[in-house]
Structure formats: structure tokens, C-alpha cells
PDB file of N, CA and C in Angstrom:
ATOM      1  N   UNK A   1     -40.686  41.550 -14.808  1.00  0.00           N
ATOM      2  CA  UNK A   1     -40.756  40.207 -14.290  1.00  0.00           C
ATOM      3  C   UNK A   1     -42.179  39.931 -13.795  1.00  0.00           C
ATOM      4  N   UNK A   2     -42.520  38.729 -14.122  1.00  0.00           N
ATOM      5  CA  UNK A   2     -43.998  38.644 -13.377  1.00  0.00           C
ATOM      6  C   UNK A   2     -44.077  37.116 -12.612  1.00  0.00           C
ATOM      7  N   UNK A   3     -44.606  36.774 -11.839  1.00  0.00           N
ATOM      8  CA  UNK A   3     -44.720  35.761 -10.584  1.00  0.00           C
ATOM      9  C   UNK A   3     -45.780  35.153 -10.826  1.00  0.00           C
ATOM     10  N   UNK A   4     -45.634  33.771 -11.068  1.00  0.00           N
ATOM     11  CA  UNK A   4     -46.780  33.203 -11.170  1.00  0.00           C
ATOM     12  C   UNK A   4     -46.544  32.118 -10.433  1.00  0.00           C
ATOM     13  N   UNK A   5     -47.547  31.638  -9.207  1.00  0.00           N
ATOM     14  CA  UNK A   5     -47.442  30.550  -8.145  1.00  0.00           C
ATOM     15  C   UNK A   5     -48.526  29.533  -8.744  1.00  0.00           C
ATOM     16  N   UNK A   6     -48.516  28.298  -8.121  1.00  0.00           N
ATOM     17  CA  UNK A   6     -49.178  27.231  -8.127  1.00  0.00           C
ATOM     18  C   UNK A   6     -49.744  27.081  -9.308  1.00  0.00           C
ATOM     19  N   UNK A   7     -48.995  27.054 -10.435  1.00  0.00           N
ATOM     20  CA  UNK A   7     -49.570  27.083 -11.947  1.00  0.00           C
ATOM     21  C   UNK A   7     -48.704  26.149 -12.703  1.00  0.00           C
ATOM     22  N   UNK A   8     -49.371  25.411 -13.296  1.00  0.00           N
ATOM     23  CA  UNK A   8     -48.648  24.587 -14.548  1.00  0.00           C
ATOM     24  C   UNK A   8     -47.878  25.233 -15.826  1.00  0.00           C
ATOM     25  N   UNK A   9     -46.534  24.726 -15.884  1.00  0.00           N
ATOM     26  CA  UNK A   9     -46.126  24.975 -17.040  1.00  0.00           C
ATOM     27  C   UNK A   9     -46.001  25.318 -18.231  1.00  0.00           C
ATOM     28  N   UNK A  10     -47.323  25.104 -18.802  1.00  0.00           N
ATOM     29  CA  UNK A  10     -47.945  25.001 -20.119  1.00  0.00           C
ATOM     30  C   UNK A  10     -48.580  26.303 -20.145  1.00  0.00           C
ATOM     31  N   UNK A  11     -49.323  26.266 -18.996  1.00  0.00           N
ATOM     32  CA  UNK A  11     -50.185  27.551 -18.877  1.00  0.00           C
ATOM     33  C   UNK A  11     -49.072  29.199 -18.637  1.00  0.00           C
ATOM     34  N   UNK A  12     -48.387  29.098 -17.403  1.00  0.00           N
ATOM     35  CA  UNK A  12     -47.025  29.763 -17.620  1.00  0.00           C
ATOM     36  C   UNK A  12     -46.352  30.168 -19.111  1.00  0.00           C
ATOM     37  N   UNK A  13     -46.087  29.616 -19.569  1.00  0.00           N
ATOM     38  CA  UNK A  13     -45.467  29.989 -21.247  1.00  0.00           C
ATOM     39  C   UNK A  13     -46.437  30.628 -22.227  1.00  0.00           C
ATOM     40  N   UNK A  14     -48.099  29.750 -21.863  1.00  0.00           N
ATOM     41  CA  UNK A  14     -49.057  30.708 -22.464  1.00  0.00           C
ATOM     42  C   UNK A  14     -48.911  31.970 -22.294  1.00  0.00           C
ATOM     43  N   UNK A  15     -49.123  32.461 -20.979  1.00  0.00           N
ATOM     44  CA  UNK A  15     -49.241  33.953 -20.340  1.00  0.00           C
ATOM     45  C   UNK A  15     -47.959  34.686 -20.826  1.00  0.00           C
ATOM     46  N   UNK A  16     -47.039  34.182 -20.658  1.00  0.00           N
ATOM     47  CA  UNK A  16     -45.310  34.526 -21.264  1.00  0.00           C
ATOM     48  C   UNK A  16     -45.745  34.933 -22.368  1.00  0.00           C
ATOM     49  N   UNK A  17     -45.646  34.165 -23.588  1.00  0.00           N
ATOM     50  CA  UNK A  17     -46.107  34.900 -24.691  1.00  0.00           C
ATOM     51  C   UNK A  17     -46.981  35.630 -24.972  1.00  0.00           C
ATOM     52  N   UNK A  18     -48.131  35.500 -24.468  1.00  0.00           N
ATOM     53  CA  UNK A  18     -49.279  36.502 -24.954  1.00  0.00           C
ATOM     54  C   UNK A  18     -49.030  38.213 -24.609  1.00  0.00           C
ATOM     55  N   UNK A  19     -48.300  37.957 -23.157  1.00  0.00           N
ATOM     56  CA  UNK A  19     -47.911  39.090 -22.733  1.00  0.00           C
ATOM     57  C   UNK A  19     -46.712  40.016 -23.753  1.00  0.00           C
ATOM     58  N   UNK A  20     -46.181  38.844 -24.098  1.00  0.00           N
ATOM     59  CA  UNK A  20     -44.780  39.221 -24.876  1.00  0.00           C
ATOM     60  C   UNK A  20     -44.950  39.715 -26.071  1.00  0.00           C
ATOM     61  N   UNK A  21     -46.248  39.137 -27.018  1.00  0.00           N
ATOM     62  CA  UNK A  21     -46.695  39.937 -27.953  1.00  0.00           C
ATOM     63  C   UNK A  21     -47.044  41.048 -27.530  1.00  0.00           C
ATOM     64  N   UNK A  22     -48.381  41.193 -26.663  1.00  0.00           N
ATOM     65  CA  UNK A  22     -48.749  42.218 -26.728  1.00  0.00           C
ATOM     66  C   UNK A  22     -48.332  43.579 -26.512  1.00  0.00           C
ATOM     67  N   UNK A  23     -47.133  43.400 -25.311  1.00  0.00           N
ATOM     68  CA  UNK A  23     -45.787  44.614 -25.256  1.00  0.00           C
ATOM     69  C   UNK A  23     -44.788  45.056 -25.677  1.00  0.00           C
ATOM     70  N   UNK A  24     -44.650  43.785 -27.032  1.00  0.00           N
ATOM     71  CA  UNK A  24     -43.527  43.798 -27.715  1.00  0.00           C
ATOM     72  C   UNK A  24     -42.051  43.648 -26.854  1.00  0.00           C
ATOM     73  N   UNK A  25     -42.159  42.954 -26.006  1.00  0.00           N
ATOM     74  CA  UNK A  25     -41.365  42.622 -24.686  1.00  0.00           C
ATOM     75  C   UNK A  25     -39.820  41.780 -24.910  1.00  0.00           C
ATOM     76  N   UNK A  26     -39.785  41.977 -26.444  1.00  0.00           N
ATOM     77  CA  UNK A  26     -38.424  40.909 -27.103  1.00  0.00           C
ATOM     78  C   UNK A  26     -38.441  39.475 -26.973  1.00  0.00           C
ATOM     79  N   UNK A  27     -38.314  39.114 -25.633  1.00  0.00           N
ATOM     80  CA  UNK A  27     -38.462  37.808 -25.488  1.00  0.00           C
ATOM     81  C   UNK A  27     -38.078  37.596 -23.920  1.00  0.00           C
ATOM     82  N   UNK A  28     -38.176  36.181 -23.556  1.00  0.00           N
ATOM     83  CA  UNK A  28     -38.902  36.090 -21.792  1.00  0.00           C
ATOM     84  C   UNK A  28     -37.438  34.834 -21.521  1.00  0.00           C
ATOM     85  N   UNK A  29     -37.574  34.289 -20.063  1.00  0.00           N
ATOM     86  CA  UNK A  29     -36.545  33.139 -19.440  1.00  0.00           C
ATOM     87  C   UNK A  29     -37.785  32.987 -18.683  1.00  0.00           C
ATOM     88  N   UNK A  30     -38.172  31.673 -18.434  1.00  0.00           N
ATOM     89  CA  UNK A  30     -38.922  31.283 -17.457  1.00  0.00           C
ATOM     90  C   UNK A  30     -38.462  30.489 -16.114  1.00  0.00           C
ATOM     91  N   UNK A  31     -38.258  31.186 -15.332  1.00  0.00           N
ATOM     92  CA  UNK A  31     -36.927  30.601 -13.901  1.00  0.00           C
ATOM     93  C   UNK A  31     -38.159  29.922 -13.128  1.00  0.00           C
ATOM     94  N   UNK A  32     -37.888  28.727 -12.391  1.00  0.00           N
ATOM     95  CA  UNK A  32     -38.960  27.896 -11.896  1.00  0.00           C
ATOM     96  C   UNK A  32     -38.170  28.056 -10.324  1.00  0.00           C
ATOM     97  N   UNK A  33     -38.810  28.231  -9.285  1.00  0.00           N
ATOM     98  CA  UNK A  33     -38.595  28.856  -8.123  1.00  0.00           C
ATOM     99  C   UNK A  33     -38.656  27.747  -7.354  1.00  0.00           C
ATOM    100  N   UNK A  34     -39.791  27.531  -7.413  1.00  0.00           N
ATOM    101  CA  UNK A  34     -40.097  26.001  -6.579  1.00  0.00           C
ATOM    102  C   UNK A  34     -41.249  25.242  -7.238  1.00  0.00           C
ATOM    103  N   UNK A  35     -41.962  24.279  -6.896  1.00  0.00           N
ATOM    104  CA  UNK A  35     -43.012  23.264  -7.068  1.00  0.00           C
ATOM    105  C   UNK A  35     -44.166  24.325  -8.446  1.00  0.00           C
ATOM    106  N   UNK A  36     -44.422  24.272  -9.223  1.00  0.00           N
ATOM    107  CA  UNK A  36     -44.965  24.925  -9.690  1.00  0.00           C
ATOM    108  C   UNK A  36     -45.361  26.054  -9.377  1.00  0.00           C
ATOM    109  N   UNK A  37     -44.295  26.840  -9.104  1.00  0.00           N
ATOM    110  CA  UNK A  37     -43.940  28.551  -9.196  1.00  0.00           C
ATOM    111  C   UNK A  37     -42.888  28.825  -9.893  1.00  0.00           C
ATOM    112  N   UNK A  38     -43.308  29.727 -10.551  1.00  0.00           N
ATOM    113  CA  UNK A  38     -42.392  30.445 -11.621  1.00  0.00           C
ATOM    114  C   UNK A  38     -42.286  31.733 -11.908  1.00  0.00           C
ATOM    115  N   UNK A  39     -41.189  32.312 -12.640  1.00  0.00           N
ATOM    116  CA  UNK A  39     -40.844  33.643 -12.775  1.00  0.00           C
ATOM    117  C   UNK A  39     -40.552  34.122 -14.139  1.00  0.00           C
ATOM    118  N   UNK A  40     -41.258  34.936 -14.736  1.00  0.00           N
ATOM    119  CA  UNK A  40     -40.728  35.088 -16.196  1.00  0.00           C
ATOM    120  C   UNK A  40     -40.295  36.097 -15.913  1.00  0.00           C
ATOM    121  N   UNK A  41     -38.869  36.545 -17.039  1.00  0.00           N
ATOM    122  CA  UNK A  41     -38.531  37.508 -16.827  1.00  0.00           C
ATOM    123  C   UNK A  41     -38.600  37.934 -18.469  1.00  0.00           C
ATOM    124  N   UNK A  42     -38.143  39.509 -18.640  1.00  0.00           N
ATOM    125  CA  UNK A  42     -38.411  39.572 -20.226  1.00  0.00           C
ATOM    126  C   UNK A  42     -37.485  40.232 -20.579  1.00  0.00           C
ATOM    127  N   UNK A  43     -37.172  40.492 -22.028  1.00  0.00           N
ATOM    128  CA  UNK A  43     -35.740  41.085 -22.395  1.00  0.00           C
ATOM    129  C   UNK A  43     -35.853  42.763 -22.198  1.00  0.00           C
ATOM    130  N   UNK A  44     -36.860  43.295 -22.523  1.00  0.00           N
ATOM    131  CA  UNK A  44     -36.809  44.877 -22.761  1.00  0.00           C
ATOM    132  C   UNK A  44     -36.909  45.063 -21.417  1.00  0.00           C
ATOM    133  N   UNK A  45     -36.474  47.066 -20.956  1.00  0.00           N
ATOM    134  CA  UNK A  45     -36.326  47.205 -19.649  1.00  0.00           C
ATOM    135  C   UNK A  45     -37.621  47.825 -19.972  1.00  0.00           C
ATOM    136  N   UNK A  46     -38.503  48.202 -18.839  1.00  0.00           N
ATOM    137  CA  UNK A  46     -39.958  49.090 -18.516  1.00  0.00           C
ATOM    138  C   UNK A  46     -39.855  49.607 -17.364  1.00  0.00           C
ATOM    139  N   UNK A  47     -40.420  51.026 -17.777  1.00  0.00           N
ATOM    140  CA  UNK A  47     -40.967  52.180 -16.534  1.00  0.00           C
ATOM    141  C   UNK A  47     -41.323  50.941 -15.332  1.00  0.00           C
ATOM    142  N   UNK A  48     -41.527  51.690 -14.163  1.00  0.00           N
ATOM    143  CA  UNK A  48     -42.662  51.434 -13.094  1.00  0.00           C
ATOM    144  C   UNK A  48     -43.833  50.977 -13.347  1.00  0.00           C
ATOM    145  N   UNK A  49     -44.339  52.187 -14.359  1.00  0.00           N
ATOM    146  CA  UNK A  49     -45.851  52.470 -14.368  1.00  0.00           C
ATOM    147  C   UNK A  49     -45.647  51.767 -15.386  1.00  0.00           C
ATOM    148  N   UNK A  50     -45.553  50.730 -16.601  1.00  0.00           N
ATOM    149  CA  UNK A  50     -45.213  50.489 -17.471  1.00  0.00           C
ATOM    150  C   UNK A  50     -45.604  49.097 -17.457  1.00  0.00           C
ATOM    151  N   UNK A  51     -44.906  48.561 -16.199  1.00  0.00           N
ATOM    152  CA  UNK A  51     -44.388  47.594 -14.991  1.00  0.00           C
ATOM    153  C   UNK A  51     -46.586  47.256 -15.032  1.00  0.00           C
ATOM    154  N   UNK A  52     -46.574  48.229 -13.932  1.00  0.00           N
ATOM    155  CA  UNK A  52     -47.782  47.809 -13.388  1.00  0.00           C
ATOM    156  C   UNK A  52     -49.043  47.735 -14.457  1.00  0.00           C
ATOM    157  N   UNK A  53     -48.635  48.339 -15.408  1.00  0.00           N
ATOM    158  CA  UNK A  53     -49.915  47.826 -16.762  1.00  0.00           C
ATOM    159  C   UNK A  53     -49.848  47.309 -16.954  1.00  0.00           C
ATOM    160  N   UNK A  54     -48.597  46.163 -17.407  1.00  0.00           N
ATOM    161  CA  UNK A  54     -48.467  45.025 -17.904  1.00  0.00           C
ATOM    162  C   UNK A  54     -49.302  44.007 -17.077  1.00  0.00           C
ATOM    163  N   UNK A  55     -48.897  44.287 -15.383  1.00  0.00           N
ATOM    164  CA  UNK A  55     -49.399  43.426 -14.548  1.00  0.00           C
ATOM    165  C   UNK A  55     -50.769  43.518 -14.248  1.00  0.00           C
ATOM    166  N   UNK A  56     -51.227  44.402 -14.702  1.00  0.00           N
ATOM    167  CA  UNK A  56     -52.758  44.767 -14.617  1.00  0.00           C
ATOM    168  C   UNK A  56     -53.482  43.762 -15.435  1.00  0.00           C
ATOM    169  N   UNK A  57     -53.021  44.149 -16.677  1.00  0.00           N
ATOM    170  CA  UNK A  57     -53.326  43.978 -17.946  1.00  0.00           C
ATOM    171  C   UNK A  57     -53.706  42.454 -18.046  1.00  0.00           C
ATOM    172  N   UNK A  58     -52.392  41.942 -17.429  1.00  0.00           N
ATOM    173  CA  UNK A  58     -52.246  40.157 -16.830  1.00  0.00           C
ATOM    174  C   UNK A  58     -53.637  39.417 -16.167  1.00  0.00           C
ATOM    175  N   UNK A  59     -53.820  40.897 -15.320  1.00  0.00           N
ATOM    176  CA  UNK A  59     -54.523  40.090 -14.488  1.00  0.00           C
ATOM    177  C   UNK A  59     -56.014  40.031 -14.728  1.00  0.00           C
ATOM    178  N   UNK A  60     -56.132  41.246 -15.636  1.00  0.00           N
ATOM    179  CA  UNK A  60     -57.745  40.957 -16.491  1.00  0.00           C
ATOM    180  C   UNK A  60     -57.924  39.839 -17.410  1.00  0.00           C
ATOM    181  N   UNK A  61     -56.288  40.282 -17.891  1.00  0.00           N
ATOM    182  CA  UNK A  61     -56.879  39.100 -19.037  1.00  0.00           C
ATOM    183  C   UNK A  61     -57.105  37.573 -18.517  1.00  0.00           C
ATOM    184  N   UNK A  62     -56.526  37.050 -17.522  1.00  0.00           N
ATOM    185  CA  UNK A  62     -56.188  35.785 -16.887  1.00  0.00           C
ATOM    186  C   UNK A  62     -56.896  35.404 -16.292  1.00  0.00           C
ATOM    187  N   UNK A  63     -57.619  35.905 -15.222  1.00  0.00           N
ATOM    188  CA  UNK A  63     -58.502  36.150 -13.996  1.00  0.00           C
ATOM    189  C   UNK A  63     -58.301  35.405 -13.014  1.00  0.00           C
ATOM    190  N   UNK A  64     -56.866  35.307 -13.106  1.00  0.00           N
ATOM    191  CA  UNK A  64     -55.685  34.494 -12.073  1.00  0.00           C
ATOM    192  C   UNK A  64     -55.932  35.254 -10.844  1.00  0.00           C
ATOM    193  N   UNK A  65     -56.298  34.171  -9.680  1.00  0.00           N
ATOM    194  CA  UNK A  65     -56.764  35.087  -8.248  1.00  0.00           C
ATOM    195  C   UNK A  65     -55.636  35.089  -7.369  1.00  0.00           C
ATOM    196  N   UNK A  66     -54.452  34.772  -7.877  1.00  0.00           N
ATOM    197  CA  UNK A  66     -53.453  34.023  -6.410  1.00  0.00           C
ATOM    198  C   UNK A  66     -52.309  34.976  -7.111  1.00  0.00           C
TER     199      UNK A  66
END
């Protein structure tokens, strides 16, 4: 699952997929929490450490500060 706050929609589904290719992640639900915050979640299960590459990985590629 990954958390993305104060972000537009469009951009959200970007990150969803790109991520989703690149982990081969099956496919995502994007749950909207509140006011432009959102939650993707994805079909395959992942390690911990698995977990936190992905989110790493996110956060280079994005250079999302929040």
C-alpha cells in the first residue's frame, strides 16, 4: 500500500501504474481518504523489505517531499 497526501488524482494513478509496472504488482484500487489523499493498494502480497523498496524506489523516482 502506498500513501499519497495532498496530490491530485491524475498524478496518483500516474505513480499507481508506473509503480505497478515496474514490480509487476498485478494491479492497484485507489481508496481516496480525504480531500486529495489517497491510498493505493495493489494485488500481489510483498516482503517487508520488498515493501520498503518499492517505497524507496517511489520516492526517487517522484521527488515527492510530503
Amino acid at each position: 500500500m502506498l500513501d499519497f497526501d495532498y496530490m491530485p488524482f491524475k498524478s496518483v494513478r500516474y505513480w499507481a501504474l508506473r509503480t505497478l509496472k515496474w514490480f509487476k504488482l498485478g494491479g492497484f484500487l485507489i481508496l481516496k481518504s480525504s480531500r486529495e489523499c489517497y491510498h493505493v493498494v495493489f494485488d500481489r502480497t510483498v516482503s517487508w523489505t520488498e515493501n520498503m523498496r518499492i517505497v524507496a524506489w517511489l520516492c526517487l523516482q517522484s521527488l515527492i517531499e510530503r
